[in-house]
ModelCIF file with pLDDT and N, C-alpha, C, O atoms, coordinates in Angstrom:
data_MODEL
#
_entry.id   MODEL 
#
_entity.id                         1 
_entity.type                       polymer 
_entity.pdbx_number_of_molecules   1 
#
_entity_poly.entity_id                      1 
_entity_poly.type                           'polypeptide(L)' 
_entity_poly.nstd_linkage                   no 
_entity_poly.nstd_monomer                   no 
_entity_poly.pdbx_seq_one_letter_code       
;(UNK)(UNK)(UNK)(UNK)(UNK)(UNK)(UNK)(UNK)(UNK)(UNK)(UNK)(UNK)(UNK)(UNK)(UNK)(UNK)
(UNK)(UNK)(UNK)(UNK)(UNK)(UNK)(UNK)(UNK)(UNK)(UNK)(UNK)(UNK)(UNK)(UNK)(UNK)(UNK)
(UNK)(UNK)(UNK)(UNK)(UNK)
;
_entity_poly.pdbx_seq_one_letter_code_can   XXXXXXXXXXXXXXXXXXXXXXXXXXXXXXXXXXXXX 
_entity_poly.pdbx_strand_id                 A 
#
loop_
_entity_poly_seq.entity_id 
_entity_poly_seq.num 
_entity_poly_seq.mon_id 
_entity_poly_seq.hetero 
1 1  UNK n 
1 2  UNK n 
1 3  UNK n 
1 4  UNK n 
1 5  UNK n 
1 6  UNK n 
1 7  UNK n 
1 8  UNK n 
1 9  UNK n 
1 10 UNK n 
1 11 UNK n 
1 12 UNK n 
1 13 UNK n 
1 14 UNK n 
1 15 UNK n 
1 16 UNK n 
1 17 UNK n 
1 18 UNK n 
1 19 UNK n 
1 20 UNK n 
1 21 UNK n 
1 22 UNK n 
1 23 UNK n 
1 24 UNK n 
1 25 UNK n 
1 26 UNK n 
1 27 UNK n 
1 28 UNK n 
1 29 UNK n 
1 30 UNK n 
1 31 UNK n 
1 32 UNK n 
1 33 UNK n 
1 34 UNK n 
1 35 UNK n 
1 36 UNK n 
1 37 UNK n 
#
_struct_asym.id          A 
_struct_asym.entity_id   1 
#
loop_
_ma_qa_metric.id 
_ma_qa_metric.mode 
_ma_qa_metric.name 
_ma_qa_metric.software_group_id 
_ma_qa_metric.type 
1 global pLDDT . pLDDT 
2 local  pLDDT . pLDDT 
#
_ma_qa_metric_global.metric_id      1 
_ma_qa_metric_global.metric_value   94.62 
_ma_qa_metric_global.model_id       1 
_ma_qa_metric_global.ordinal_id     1 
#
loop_
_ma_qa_metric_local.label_asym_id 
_ma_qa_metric_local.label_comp_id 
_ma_qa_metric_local.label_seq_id 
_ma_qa_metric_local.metric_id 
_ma_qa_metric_local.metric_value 
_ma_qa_metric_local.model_id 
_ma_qa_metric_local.ordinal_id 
A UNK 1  2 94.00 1 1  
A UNK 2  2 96.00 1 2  
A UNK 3  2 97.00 1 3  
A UNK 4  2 97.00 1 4  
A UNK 5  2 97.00 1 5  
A UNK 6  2 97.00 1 6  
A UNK 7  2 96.00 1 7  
A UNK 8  2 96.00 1 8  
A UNK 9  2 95.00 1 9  
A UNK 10 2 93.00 1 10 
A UNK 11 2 90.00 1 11 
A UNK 12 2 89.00 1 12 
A UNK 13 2 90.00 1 13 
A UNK 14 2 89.00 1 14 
A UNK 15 2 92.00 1 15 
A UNK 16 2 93.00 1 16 
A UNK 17 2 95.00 1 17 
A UNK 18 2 96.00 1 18 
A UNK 19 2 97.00 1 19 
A UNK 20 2 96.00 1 20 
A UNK 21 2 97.00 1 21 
A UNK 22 2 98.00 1 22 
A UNK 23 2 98.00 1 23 
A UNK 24 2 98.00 1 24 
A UNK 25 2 98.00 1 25 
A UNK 26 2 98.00 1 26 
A UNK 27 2 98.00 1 27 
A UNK 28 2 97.00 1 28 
A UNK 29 2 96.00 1 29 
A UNK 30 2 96.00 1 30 
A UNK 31 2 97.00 1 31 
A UNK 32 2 94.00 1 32 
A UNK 33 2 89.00 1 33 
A UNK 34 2 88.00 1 34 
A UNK 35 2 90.00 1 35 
A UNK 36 2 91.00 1 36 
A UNK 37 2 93.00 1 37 
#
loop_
_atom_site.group_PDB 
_atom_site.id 
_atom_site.type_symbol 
_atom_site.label_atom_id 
_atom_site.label_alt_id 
_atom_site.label_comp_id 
_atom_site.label_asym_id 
_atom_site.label_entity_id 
_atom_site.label_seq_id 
_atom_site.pdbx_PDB_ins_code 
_atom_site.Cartn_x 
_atom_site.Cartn_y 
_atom_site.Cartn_z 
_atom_site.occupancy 
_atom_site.B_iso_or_equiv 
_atom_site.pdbx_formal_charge 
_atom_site.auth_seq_id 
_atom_site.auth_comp_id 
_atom_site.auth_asym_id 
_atom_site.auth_atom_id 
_atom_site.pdbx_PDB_model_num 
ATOM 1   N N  . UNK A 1 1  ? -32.086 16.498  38.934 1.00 94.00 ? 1  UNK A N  1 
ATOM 2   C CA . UNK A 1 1  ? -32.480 17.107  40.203 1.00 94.00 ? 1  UNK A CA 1 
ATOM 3   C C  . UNK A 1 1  ? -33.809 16.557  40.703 1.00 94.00 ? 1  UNK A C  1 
ATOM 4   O O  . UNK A 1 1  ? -33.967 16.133  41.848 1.00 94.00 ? 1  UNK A O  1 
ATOM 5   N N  . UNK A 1 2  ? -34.745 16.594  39.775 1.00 96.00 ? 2  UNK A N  1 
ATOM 6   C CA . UNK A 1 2  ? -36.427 15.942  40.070 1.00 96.00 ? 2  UNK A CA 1 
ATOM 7   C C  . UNK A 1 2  ? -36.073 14.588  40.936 1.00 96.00 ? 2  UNK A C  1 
ATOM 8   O O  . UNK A 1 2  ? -36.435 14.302  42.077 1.00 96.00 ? 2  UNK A O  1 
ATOM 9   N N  . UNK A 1 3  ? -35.232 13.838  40.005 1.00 97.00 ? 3  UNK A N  1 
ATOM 10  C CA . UNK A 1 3  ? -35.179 12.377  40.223 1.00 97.00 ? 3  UNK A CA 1 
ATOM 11  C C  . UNK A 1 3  ? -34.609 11.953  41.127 1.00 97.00 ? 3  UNK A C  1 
ATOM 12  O O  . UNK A 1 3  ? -34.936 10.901  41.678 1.00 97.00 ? 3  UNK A O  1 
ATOM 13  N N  . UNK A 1 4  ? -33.548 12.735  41.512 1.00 97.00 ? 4  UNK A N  1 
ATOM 14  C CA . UNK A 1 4  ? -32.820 12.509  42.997 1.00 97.00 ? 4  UNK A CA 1 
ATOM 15  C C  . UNK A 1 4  ? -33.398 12.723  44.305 1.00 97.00 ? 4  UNK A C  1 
ATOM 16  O O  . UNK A 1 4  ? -33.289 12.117  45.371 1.00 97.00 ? 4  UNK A O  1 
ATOM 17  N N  . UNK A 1 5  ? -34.212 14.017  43.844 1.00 97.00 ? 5  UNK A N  1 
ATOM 18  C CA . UNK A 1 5  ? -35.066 14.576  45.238 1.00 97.00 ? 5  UNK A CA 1 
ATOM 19  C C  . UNK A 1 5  ? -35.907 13.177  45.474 1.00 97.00 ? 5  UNK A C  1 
ATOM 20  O O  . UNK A 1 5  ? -35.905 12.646  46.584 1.00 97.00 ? 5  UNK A O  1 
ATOM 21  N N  . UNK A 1 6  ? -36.553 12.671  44.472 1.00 97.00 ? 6  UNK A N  1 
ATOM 22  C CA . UNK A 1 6  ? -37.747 11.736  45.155 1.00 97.00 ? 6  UNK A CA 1 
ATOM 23  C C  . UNK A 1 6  ? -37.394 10.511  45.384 1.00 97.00 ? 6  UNK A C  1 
ATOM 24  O O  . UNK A 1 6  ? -38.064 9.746   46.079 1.00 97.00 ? 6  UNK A O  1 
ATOM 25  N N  . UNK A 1 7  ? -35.779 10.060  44.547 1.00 96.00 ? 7  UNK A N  1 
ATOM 26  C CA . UNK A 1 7  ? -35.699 8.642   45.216 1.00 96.00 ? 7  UNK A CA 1 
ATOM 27  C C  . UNK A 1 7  ? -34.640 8.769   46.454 1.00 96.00 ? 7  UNK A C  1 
ATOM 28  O O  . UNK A 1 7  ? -33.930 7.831   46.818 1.00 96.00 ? 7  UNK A O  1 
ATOM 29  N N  . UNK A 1 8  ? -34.640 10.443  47.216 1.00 96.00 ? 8  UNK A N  1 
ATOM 30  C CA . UNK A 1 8  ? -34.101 10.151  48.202 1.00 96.00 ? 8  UNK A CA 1 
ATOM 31  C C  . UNK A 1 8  ? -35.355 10.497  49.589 1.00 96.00 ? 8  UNK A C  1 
ATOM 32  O O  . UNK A 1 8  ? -35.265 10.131  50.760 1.00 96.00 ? 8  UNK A O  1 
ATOM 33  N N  . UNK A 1 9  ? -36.290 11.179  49.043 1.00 95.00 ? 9  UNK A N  1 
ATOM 34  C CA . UNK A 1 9  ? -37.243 11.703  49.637 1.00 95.00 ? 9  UNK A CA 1 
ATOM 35  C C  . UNK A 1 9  ? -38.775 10.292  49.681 1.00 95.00 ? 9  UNK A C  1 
ATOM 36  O O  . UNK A 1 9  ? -39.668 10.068  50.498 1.00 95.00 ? 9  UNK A O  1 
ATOM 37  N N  . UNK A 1 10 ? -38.545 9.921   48.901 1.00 93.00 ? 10 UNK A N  1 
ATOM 38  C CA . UNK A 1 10 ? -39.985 8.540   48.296 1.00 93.00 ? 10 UNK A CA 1 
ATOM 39  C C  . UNK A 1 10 ? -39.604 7.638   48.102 1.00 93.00 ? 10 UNK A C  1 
ATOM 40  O O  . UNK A 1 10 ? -40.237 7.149   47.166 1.00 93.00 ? 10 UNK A O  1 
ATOM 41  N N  . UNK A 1 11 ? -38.393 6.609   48.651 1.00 90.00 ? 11 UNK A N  1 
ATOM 42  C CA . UNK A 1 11 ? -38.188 5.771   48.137 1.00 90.00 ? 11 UNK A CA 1 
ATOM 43  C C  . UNK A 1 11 ? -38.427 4.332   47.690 1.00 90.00 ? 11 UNK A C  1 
ATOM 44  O O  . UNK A 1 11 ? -37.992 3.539   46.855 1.00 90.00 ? 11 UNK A O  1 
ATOM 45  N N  . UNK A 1 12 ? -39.601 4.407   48.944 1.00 89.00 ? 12 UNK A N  1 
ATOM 46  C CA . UNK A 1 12 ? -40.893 3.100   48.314 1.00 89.00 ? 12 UNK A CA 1 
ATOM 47  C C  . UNK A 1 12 ? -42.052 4.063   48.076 1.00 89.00 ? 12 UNK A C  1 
ATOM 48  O O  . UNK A 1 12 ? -42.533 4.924   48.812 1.00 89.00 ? 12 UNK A O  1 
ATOM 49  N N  . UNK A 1 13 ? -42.281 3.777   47.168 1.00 90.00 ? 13 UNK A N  1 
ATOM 50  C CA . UNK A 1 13 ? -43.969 4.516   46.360 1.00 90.00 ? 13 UNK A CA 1 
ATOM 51  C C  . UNK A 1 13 ? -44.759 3.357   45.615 1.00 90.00 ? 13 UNK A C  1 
ATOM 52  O O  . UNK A 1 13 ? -44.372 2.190   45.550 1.00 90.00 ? 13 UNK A O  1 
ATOM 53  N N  . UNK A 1 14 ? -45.600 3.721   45.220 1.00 89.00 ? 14 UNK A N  1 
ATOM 54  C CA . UNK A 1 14 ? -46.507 2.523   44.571 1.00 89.00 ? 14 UNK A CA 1 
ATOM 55  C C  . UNK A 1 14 ? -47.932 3.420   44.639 1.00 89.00 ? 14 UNK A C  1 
ATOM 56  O O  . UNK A 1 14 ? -48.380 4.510   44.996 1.00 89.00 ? 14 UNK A O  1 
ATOM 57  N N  . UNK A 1 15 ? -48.325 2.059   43.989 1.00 92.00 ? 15 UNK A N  1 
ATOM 58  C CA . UNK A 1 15 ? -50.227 2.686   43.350 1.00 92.00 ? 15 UNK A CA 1 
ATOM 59  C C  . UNK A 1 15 ? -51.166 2.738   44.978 1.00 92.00 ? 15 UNK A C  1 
ATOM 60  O O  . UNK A 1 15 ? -51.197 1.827   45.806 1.00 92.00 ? 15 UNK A O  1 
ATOM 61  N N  . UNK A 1 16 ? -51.765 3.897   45.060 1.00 93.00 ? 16 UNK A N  1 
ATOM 62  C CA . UNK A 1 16 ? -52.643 3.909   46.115 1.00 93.00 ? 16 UNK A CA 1 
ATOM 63  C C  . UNK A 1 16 ? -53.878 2.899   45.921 1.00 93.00 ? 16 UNK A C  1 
ATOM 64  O O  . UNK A 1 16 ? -54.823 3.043   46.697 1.00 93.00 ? 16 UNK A O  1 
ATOM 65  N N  . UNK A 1 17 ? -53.936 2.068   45.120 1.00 95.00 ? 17 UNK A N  1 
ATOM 66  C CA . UNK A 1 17 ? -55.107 1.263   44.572 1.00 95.00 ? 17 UNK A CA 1 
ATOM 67  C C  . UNK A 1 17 ? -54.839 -0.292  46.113 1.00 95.00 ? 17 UNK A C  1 
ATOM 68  O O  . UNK A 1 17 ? -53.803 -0.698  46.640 1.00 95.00 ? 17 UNK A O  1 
ATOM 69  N N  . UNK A 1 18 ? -55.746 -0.546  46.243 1.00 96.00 ? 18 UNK A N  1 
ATOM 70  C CA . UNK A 1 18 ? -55.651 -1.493  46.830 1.00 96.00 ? 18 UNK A CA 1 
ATOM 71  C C  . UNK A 1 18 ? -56.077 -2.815  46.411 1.00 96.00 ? 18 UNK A C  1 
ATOM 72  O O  . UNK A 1 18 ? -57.276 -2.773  46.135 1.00 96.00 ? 18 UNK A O  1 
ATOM 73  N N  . UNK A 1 19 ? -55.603 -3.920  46.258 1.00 97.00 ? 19 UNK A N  1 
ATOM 74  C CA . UNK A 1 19 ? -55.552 -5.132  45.690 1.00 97.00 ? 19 UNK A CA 1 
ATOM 75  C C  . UNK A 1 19 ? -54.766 -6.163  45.905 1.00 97.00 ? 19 UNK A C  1 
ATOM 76  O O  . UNK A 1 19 ? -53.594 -5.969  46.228 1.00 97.00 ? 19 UNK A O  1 
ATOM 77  N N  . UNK A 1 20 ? -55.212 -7.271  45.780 1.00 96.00 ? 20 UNK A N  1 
ATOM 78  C CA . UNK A 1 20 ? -54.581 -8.718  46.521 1.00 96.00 ? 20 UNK A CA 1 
ATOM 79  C C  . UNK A 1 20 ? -54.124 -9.892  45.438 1.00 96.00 ? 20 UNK A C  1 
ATOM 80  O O  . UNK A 1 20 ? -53.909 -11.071 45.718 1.00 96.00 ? 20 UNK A O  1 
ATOM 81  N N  . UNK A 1 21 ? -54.018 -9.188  43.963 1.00 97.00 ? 21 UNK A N  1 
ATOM 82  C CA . UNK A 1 21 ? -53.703 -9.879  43.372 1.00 97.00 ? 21 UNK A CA 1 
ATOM 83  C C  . UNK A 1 21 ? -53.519 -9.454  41.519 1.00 97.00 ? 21 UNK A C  1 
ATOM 84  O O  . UNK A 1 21 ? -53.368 -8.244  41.351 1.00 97.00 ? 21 UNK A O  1 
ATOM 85  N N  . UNK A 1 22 ? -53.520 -10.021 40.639 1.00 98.00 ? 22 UNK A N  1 
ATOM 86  C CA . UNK A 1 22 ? -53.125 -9.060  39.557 1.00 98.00 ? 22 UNK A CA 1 
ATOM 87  C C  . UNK A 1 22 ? -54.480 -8.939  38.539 1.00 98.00 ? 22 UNK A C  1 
ATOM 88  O O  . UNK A 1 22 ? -54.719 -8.219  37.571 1.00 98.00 ? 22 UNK A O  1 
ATOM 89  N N  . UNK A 1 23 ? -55.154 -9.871  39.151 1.00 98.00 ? 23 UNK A N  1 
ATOM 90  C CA . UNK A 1 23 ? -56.590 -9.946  38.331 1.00 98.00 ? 23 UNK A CA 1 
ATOM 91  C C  . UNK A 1 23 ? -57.210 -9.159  39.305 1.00 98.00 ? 23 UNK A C  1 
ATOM 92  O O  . UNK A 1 23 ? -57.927 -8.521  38.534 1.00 98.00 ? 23 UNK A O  1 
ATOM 93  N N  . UNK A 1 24 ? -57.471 -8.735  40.362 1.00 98.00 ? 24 UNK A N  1 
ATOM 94  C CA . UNK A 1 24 ? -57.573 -7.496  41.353 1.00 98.00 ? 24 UNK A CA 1 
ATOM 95  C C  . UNK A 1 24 ? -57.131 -6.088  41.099 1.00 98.00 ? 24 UNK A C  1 
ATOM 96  O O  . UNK A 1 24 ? -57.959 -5.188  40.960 1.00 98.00 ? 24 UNK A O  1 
ATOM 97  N N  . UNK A 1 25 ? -55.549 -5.837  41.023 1.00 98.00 ? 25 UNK A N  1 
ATOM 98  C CA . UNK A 1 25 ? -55.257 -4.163  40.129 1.00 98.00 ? 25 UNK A CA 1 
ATOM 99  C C  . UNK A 1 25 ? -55.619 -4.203  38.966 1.00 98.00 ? 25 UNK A C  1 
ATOM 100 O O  . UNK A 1 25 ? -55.747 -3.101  38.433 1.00 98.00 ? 25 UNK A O  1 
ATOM 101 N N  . UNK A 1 26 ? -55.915 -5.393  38.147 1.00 98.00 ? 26 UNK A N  1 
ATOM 102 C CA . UNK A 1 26 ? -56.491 -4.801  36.933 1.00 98.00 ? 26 UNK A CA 1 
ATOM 103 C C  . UNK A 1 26 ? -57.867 -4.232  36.754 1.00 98.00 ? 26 UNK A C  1 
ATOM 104 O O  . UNK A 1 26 ? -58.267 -3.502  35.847 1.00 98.00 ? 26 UNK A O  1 
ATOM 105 N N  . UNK A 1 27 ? -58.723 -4.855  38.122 1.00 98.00 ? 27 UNK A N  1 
ATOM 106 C CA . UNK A 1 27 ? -59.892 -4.431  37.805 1.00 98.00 ? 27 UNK A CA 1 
ATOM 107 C C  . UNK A 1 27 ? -60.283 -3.261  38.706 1.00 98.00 ? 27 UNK A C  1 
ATOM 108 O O  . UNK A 1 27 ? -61.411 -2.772  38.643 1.00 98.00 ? 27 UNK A O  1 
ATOM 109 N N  . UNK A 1 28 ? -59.050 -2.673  39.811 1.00 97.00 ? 28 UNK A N  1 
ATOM 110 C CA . UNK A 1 28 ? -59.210 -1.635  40.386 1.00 97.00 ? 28 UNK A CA 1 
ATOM 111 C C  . UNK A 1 28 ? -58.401 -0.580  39.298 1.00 97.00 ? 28 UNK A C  1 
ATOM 112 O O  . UNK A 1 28 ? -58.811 0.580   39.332 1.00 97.00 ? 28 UNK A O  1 
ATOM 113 N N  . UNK A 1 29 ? -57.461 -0.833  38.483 1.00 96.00 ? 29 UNK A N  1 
ATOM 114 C CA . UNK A 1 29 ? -57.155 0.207   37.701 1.00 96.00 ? 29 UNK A CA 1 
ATOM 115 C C  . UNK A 1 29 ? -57.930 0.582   36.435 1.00 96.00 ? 29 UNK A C  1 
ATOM 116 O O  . UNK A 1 29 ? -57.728 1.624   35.811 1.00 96.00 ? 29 UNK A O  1 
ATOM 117 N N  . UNK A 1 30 ? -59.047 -0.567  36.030 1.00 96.00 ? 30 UNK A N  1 
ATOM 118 C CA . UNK A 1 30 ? -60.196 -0.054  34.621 1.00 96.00 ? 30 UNK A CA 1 
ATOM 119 C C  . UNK A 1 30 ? -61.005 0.925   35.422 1.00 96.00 ? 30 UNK A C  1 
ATOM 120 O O  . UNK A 1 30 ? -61.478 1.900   34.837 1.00 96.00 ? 30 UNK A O  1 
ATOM 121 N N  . UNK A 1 31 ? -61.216 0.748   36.763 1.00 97.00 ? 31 UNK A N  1 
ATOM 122 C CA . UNK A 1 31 ? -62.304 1.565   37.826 1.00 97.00 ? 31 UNK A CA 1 
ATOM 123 C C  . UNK A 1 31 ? -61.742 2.279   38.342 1.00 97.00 ? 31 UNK A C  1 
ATOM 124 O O  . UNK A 1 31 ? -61.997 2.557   39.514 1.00 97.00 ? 31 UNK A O  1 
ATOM 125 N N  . UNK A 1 32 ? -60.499 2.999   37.474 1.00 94.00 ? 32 UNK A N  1 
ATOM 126 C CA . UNK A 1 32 ? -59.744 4.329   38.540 1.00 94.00 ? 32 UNK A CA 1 
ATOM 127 C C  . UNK A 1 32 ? -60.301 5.499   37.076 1.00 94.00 ? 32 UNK A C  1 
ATOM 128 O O  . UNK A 1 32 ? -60.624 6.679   37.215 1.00 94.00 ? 32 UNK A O  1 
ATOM 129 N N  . UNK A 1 33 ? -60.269 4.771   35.850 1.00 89.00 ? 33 UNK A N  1 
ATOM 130 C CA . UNK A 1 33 ? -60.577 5.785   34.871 1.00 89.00 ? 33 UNK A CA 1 
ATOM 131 C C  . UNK A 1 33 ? -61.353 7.227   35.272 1.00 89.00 ? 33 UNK A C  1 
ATOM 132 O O  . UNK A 1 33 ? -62.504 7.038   35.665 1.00 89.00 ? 33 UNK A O  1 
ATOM 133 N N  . UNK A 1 34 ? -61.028 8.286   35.248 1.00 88.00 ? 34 UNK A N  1 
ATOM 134 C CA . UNK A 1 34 ? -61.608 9.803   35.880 1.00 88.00 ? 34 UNK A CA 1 
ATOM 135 C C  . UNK A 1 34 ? -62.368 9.258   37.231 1.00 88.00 ? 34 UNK A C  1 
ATOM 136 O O  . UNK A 1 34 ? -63.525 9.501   37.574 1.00 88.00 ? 34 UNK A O  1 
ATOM 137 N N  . UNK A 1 35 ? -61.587 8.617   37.762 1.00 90.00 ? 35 UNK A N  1 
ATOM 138 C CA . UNK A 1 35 ? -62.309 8.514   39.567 1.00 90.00 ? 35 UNK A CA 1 
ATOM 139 C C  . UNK A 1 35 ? -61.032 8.336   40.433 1.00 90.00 ? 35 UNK A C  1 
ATOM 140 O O  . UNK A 1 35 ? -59.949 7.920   40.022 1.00 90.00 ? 35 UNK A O  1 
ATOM 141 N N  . UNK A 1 36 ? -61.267 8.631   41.404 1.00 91.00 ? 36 UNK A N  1 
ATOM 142 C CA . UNK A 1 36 ? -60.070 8.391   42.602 1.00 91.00 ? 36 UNK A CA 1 
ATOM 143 C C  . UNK A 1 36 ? -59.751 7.616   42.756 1.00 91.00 ? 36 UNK A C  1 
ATOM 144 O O  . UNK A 1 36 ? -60.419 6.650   42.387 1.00 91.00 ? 36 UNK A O  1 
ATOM 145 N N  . UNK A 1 37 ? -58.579 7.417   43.370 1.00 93.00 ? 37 UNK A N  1 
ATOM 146 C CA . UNK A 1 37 ? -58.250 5.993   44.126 1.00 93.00 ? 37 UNK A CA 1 
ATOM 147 C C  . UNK A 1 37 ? -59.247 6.001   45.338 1.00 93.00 ? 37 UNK A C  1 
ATOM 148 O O  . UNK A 1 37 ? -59.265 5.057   46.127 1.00 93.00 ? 37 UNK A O  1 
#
């Protein structure tokens, strides 16, 4: 039931982090540790 609701309700989702590359989310996701996006 969970899983249906959201991939009919959300069906593109992703990280609110913003970044242009993978050496980029990695260093916006060490700097999400207990802080916001």
């Amino acid at each position: 039931r969970i899983l249906a609701y959201f991939a009919a309700n959300q069906p593109m989702v992703t990280t609110e982090l913003q970044f242009g590359s993978a050496f980029q989310l990695l260093v916006a996701t060490l700097l999400s540790a207990q802080c916001t996006d």
